[in-house]
Protein backbone atom coordinates (compact mmCIF):
# COMPACT_ATOMS: atom_id res chain seq x y z
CA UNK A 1 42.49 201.71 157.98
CA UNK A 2 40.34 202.11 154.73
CA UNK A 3 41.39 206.28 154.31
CA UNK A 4 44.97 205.51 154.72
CA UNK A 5 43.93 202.39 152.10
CA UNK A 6 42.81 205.20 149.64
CA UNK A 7 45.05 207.70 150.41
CA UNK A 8 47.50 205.00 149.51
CA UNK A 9 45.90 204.41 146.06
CA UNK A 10 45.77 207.64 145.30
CA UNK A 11 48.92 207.91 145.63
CA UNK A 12 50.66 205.36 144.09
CA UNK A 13 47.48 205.52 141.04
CA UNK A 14 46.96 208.97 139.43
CA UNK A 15 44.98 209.42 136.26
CA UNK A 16 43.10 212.50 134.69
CA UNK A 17 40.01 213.32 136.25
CA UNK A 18 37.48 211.84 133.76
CA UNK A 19 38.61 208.33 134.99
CA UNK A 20 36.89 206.23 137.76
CA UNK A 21 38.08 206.46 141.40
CA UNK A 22 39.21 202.71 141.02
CA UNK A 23 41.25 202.38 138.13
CA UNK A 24 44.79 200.80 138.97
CA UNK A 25 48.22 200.61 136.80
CA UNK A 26 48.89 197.01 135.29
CA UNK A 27 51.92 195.98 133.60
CA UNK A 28 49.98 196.34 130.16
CA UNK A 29 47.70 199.21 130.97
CA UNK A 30 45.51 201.06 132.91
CA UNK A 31 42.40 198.96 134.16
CA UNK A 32 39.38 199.97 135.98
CA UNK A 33 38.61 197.60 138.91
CA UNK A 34 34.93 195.95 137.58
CA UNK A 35 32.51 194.38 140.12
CA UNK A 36 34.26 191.11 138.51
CA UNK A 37 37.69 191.73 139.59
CA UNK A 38 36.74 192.73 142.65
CA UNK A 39 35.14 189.88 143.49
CA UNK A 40 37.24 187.22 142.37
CA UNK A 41 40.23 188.90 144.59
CA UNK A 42 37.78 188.84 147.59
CA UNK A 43 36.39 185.48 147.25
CA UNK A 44 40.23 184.59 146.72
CA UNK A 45 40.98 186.00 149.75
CA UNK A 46 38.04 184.41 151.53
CA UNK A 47 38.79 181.29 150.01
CA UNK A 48 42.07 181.25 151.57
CA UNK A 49 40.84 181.50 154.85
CA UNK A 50 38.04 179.28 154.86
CA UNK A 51 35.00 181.66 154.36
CA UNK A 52 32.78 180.73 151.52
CA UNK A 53 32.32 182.81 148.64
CA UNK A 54 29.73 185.59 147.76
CA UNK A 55 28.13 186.52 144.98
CA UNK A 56 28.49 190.33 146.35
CA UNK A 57 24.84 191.46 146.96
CA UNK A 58 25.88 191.52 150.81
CA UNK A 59 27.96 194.77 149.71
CA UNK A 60 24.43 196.16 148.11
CA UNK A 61 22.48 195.59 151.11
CA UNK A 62 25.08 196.58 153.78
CA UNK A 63 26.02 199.79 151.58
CA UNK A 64 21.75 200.52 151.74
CA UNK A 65 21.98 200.40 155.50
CA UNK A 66 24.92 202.00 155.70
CA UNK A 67 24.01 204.79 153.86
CA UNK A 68 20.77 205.57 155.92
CA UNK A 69 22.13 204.90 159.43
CA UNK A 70 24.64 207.68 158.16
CA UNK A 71 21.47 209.70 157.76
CA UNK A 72 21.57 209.84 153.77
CA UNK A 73 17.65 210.82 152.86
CA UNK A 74 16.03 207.35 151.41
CA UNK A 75 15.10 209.14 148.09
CA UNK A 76 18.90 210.04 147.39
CA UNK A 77 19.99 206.24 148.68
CA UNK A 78 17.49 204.68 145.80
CA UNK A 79 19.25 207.57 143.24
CA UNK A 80 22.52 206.64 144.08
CA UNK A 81 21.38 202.88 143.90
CA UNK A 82 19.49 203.25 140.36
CA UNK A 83 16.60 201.87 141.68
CA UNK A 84 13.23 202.87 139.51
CA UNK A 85 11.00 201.18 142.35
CA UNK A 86 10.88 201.52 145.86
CA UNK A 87 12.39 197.21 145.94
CA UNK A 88 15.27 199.11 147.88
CA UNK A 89 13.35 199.19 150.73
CA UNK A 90 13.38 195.12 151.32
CA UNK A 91 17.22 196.00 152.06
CA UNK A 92 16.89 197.91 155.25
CA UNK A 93 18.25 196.14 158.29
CA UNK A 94 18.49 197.72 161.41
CA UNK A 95 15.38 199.01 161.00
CA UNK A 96 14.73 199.87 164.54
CA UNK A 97 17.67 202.13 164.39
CA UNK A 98 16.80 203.48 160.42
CA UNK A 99 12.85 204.20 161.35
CA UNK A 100 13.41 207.02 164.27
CA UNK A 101 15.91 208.76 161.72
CA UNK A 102 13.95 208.97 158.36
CA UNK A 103 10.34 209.15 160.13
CA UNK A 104 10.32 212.88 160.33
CA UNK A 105 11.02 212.93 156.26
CA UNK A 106 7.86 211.16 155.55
């Protein structure tokens, strides 16, 4: 259950405000969880159970379609995204399910 997951962090992990949502206690200091970390515990994890590693971009692309099947406008996907071009777009999947909801934004 990924809100109990997070309620749990919170939890057990609280810092001021100014910090980022995933920043963790370590025995020598407070860390920020980077795209580097978290990948090296997944593809650990993975690892251990026979899936092959990933470089991560599956997260960008299934985050992208995520994002507008929850009905997120595309314009504030590619913000949140930092794209400067519309290469976001080659991400969609599902399209069949993402065209009837954005087609009356167009």
């Amino acid at each position: 259950d990924l809100i109990r997951a997070l309620e749990l962090h919170l939890s057990l992990n609280t810092f001021d405000d100014h910090l980022p949502l995933f920043c963790y206690i370590s025995p020598s200091a407070i860390r920020c969880l980077t795209r580097h970390r978290f990948m090296s515990r997944c593809n650990s994890v993975w690892s251990a159970s026979g899936i092959p590693n990933t470089t991560g971009h599956s997260f960008r692309i299934g985050g992208t379609t995520e994002m507008l099947l929850s009905g997120v406008p595309p314009d504030v996907v590619k913000a949140l995204g930092r794209w400067s071009s519309d290469a976001f777009l080659r991400y969609w999947r599902k399209l069949e399910l993402l065209g009837p909801r954005h087609v009356e934004n167009l």
